[in-house]
Protein backbone atom coordinates (compact mmCIF):
# COMPACT_ATOMS: atom_id res chain seq x y z
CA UNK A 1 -60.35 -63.76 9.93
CA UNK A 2 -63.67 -65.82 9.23
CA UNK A 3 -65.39 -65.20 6.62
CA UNK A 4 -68.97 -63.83 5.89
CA UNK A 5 -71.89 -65.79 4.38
CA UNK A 6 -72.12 -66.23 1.10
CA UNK A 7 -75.84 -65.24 0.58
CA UNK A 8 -76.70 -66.23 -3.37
CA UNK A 9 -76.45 -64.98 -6.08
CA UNK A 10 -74.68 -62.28 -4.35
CA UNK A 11 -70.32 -62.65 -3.63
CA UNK A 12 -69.64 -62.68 -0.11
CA UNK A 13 -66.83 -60.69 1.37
CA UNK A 14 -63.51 -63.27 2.20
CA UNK A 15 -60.70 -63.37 4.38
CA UNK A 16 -58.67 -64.09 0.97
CA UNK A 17 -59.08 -60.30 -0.32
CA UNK A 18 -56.87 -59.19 3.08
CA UNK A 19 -53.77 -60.55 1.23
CA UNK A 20 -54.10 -58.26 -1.53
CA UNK A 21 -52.46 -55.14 -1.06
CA UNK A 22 -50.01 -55.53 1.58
CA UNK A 23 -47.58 -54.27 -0.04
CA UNK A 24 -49.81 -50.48 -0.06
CA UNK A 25 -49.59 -50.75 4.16
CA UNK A 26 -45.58 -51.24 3.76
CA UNK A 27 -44.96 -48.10 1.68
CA UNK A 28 -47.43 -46.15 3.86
CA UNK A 29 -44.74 -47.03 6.58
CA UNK A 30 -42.31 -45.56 5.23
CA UNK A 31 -44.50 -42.36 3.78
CA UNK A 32 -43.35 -38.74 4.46
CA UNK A 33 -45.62 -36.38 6.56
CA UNK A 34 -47.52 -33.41 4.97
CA UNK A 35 -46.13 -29.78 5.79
CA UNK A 36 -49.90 -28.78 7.32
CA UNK A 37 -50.77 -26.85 10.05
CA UNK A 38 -52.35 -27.64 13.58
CA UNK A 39 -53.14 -31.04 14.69
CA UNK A 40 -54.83 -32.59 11.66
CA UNK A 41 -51.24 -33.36 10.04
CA UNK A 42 -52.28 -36.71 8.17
CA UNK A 43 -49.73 -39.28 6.07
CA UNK A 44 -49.85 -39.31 2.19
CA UNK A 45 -50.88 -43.08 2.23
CA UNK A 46 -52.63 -45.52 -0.11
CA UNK A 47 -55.29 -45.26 2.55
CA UNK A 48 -55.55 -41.56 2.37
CA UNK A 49 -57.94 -42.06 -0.53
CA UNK A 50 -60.89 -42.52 1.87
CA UNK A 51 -61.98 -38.71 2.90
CA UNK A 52 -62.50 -40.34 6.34
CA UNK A 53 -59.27 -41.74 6.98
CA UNK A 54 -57.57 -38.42 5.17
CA UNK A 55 -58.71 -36.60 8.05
CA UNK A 56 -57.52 -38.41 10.77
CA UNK A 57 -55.33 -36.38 13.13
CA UNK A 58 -51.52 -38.24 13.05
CA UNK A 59 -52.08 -40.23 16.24
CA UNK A 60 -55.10 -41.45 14.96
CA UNK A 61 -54.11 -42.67 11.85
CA UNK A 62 -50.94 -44.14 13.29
CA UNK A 63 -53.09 -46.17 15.30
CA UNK A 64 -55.20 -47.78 12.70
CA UNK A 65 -52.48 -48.24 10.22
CA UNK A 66 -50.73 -51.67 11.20
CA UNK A 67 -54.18 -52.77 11.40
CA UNK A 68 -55.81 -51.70 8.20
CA UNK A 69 -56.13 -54.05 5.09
CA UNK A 70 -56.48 -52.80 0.98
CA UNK A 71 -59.35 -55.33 -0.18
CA UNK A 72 -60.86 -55.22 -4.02
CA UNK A 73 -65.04 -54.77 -4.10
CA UNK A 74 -66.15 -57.01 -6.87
CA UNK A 75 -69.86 -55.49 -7.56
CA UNK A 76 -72.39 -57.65 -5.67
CA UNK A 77 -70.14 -58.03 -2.81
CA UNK A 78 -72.06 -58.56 0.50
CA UNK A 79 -70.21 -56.99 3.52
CA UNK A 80 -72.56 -57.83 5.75
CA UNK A 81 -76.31 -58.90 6.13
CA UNK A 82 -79.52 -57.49 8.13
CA UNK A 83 -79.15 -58.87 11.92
CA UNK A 84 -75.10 -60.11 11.40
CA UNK A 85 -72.85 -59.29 14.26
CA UNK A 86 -70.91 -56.33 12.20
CA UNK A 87 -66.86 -57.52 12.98
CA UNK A 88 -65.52 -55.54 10.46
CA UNK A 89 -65.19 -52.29 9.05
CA UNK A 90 -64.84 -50.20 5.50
CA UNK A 91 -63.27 -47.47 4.25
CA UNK A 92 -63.88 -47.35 0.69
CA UNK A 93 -61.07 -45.72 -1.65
CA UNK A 94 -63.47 -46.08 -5.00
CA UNK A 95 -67.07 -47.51 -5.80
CA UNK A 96 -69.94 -47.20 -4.23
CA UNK A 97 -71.71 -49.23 -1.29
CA UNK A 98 -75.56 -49.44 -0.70
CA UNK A 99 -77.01 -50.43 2.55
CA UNK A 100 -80.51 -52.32 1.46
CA UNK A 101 -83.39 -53.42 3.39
CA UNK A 102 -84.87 -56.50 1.78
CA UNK A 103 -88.81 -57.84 2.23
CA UNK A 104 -89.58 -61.35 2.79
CA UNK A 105 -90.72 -61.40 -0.70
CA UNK A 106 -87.10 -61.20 -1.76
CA UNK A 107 -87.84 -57.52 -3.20
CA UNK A 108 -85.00 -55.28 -2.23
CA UNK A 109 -84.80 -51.21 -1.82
CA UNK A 110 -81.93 -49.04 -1.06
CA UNK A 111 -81.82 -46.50 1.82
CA UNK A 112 -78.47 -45.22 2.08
CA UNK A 113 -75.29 -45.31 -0.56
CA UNK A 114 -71.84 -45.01 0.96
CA UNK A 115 -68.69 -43.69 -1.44
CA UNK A 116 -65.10 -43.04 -0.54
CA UNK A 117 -66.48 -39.88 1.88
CA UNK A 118 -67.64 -42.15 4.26
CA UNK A 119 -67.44 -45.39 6.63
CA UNK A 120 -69.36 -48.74 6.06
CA UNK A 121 -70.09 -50.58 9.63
CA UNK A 122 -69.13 -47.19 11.41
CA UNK A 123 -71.70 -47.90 13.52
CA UNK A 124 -70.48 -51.03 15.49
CA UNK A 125 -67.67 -48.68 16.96
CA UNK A 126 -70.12 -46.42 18.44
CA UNK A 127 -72.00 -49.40 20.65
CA UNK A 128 -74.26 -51.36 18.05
CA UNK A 129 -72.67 -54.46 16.74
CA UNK A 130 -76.06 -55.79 15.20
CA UNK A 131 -76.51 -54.05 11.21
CA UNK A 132 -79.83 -53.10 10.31
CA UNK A 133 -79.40 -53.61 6.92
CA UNK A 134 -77.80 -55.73 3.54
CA UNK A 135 -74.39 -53.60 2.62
CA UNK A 136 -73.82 -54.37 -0.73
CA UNK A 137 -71.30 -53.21 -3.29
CA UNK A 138 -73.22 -51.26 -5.87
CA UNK A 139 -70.58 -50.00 -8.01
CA UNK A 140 -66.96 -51.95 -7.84
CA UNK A 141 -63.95 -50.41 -6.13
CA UNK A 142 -61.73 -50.87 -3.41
CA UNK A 143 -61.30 -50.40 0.46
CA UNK A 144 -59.29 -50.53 3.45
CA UNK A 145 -60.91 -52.63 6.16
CA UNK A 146 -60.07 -53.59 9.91
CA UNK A 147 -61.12 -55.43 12.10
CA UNK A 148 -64.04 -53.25 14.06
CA UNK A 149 -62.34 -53.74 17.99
CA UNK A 150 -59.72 -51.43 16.75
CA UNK A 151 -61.68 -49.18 15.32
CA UNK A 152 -63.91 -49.18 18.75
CA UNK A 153 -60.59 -48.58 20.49
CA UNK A 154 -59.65 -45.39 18.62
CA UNK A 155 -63.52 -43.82 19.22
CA UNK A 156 -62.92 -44.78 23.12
CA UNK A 157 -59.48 -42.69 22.40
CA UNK A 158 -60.01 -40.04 20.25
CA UNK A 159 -63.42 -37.17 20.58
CA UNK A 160 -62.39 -36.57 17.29
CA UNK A 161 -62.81 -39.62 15.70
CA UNK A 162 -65.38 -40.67 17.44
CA UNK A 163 -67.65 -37.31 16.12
CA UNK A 164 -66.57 -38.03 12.59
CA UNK A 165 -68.07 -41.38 12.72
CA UNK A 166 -71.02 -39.81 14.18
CA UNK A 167 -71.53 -37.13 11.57
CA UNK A 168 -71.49 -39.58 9.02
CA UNK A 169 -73.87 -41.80 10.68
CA UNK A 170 -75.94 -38.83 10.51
CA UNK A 171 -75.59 -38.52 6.69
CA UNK A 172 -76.69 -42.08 6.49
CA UNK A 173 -79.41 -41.59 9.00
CA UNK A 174 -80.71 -38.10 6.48
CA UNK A 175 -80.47 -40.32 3.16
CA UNK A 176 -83.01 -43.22 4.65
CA UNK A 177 -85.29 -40.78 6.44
CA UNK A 178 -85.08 -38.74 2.98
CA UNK A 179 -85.59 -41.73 0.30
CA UNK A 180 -88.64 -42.74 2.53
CA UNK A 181 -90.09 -39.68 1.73
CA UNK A 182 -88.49 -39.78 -2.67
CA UNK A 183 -89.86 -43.44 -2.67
CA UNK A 184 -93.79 -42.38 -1.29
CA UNK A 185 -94.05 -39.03 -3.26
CA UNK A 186 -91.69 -38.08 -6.92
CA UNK A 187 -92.09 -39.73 -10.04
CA UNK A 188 -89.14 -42.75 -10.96
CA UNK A 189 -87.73 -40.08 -13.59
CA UNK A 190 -87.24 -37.58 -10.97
CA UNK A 191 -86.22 -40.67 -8.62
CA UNK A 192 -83.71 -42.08 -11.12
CA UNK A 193 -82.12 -38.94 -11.76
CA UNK A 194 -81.96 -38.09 -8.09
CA UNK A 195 -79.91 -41.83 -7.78
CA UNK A 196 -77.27 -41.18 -10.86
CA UNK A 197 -76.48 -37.98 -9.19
CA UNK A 198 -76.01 -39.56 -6.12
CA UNK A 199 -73.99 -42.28 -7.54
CA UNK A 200 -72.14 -40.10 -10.18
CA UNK A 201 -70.87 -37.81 -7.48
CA UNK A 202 -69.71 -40.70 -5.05
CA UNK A 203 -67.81 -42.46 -7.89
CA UNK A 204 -66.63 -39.18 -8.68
CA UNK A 205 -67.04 -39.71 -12.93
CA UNK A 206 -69.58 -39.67 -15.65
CA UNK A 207 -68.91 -43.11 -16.37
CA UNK A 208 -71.50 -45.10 -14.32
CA UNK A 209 -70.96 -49.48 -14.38
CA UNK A 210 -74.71 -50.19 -13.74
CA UNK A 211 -77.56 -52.27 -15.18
CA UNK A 212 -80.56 -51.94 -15.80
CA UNK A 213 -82.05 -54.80 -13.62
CA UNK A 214 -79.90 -53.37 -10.13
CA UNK A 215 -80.81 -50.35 -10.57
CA UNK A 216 -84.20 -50.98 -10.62
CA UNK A 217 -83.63 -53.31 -7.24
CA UNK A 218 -82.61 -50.44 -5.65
CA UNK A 219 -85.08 -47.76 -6.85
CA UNK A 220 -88.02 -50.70 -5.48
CA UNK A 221 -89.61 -50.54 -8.91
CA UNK A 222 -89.68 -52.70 -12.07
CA UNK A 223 -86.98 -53.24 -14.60
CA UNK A 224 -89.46 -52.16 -17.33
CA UNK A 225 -90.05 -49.08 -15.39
CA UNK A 226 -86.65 -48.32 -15.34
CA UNK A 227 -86.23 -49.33 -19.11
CA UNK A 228 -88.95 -46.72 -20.26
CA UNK A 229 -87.34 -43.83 -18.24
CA UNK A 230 -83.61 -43.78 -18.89
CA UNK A 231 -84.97 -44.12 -22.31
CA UNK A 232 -86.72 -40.89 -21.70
CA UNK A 233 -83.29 -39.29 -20.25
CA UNK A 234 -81.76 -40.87 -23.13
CA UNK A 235 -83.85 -38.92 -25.79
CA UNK A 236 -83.88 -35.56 -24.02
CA UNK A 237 -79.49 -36.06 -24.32
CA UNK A 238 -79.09 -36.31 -20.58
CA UNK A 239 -77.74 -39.68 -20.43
CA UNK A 240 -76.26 -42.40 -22.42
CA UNK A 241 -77.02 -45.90 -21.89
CA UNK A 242 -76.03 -48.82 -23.07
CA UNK A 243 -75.74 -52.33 -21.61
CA UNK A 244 -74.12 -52.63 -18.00
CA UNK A 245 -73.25 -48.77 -18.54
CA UNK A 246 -74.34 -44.89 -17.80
CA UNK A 247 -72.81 -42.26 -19.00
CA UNK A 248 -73.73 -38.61 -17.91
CA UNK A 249 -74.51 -35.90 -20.99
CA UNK A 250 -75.64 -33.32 -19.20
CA UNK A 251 -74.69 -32.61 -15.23
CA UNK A 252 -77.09 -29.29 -15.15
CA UNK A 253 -79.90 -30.90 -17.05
CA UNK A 254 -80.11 -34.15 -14.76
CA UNK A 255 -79.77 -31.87 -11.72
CA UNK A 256 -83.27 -30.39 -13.36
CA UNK A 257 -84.81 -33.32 -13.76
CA UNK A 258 -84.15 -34.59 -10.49
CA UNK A 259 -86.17 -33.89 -7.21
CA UNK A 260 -85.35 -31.99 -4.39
CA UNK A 261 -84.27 -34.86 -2.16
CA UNK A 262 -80.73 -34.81 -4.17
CA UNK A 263 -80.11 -31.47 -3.10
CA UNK A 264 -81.10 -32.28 0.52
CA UNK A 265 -78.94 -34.95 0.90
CA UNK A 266 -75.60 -33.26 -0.80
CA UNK A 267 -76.21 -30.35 1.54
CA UNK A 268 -76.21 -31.65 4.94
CA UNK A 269 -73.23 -33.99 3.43
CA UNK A 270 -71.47 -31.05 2.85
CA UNK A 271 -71.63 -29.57 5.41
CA UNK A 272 -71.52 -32.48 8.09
CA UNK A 273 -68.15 -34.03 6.09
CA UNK A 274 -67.22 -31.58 4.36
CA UNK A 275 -66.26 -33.44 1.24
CA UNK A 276 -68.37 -31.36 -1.24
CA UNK A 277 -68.41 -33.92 -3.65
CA UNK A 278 -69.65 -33.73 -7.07
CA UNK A 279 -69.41 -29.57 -6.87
């Protein structure tokens, strides 16, 4: 498997992290079946972690799994880069993936986020190889990844799968169209808050590994900015911060402070997916 570009100072994903794990794909082999009813009866498998790939009806899944790969997400990761040929895809198990758009000045923004709910590269099995967009690992974790002809395959196969990766396209499609609209009009407080919601519920903890400086690459805005407004959740006991590290205080309280667009974004989520995270 070739590997991506390393595109400094960010890590680039290698063909090396496919060795790690195969021993998670051999006991999936030999994993029992759940007792569920109807056609959506899925394996208990290290895979199953991913809300996308817990879903899959048997056939489905038994179709992907000799194929799929458990890779670590070192934070800064690059999957893939605006205008690469997308050959691969994710299904993260833990962390958090953003999908960036980056100026020609270098300056950076996020428009989508992508958690353990959802698909990273989705979109090259449903006819558009070419990413729009950086996807870099925001918050460390871990994934299951195959190559994205098999992934094609099983959308050509399967009406099922095929609309899942479709709904969630939509979800990504809602988030961009909606931070557009967060980035011209709310304040960074309601902004930031709005973002370690986001985050906190696709991590699924209070505990948040983040810095100061990439958070404020992803918000668009200046570091100082940033500084002078988690201070300000600080103080009012809705956060804790300290270096590389977020903790959430108070759930209700930064759902207050935030703007509407967090709400918008969890509720068509919810009810596109149906994962309901963060609830």
């Amino acid at each position: 498997m070739p590997a991506i570009e390393q595109t400094s100072p960010y890590v680039a994903y290698t063909a090396d992290n496919d060795a790690i794990g195969r021993q998670w794909l051999r006991d999936a082999d030999r994993a029992p079946r759940l007792a569920t009813a109807g056609a959506h009866i899925v394996r208990s498998t290290p895979h199953s972690s991913n809300r996308v790939l817990a879903s899959l009806a048997a056939a489905d899944i038994d179709s992907l799994l000799p194929h799929l790969r458990f890779v670590e997400l070192p934070q800064e990761m690059v999957l893939f880069e605006a205008g690469e040929t997308i050959n691969r895809v994710f299904f993260p198990h833990e962390g958090v993936v953003s999908l960036v758009v980056e100026l020609a000045s270098g300056e950076m923004i996020e428009a989508a986020m992508i958690g353990r709910e959802g698909v990273v590269g989705g979109l090259s099995a449903l006819d558009s190889k070419i990413s729009i967009s950086r996807a870099i690992v925001q918050v460390a974790g871990a994934a299951s990844v195959v190559e994205m002809d098999y992934v094609r395959h099983l959308a050509e196969q399967s009406v099922v799968f095929r609309t899942t990766l479709i709904k969630h396209e939509q979800v990504l499609l809602a988030q961009s169209q909606q931070s557009a609209a967060c980035n011209a009009t709310h304040t960074i407080e309601a902004r930031l808050s709005r973002w370690l919601l986001r985050c906190r519920d696709l991590v699924g903890s209070e505990d948040l590994p983040l810095t100061q400086d990439f958070i404020a690459q992803m918000l668009g805005v200046r570091r100082t900015s940033v500084s002078i407004v988690a201070n300000t959740l600080q103080q009012a006991g809705l956060i804790k911060y300290k270096r590389g590290h977020i903790r959430v205080l108070d759930l209700e309280g930064l759902r207050e402070s935030a703007c509407e667009c967090y709400w918008t974004v969890k509720s068509l989520s919810d009810r596109l997916t149906g994962a309901h995270l963060g609830s």
